[in-house]
Protein backbone atom coordinates (compact mmCIF):
# COMPACT_ATOMS: atom_id res chain seq x y z
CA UNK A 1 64.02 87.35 117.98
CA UNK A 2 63.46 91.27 117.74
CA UNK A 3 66.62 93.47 115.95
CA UNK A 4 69.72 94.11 117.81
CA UNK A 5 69.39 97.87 118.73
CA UNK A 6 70.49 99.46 121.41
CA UNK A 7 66.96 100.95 123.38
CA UNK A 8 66.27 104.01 124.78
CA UNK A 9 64.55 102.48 127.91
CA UNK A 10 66.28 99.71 129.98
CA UNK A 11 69.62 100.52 129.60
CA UNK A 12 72.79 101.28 132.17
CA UNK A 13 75.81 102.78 130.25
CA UNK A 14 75.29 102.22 126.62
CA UNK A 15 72.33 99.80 126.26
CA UNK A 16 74.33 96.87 125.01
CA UNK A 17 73.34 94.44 127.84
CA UNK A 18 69.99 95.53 127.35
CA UNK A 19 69.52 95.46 123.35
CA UNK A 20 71.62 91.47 123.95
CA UNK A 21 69.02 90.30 126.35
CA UNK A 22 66.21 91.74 124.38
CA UNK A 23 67.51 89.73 120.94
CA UNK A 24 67.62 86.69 123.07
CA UNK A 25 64.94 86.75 125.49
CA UNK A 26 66.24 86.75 128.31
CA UNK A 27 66.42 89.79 131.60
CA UNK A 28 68.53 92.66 131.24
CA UNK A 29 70.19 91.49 134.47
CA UNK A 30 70.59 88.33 133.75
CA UNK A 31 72.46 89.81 130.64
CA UNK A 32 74.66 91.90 132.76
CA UNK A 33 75.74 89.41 135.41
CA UNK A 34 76.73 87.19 132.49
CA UNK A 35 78.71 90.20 130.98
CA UNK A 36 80.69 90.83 134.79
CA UNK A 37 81.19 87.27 135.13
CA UNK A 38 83.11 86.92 132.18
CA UNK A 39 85.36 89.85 132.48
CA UNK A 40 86.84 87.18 135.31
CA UNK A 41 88.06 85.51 132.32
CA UNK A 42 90.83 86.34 130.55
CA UNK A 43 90.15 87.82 126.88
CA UNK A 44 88.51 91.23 125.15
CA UNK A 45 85.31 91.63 126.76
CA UNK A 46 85.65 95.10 127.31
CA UNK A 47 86.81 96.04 124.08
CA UNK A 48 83.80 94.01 122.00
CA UNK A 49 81.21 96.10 124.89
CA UNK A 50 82.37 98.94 123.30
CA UNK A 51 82.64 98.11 119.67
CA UNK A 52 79.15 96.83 119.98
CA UNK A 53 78.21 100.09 121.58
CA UNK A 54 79.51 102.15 118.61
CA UNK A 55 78.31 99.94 116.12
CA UNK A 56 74.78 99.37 117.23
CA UNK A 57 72.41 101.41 116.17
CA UNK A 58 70.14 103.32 118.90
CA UNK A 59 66.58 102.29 119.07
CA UNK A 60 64.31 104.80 117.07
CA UNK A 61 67.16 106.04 114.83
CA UNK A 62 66.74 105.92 111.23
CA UNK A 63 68.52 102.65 110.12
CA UNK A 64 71.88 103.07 108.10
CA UNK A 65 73.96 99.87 107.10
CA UNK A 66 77.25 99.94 106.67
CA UNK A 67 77.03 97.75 103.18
């Protein structure tokens, strides 16, 4: 498995799909028609897209941790 970061190629909106499918080898579409799919379901899918797009960091930029 490679490190979750978001990359600079491959990506949509905010390269989450991407940087998930990379980490788990699998497509980037695959990745996104799982992500659409389960916004059918009922819980926070769109807010954890976009907590994982603030948190991640973008491919090539120098690595900061939080701890």
């Amino acid at each position: 498995m490679t490190a979750l970061v978001r990359p600079a190629d491959g990506r949509m909106i905010g390269g989450v799909c991407a940087a998930l499918a990379r980490r788990f080898g699998t497509s980037a579409t695959t990745m996104r028609v799982i992500f659409v799919l389960s916004c059918l379901l009922p819980g926070p899918q769109f807010l954890l897209y976009i907590a994982l797009w603030v948190l991640l960091p973008k491919e090539g930029a120098k690595a900061k941790t939080a701890w």
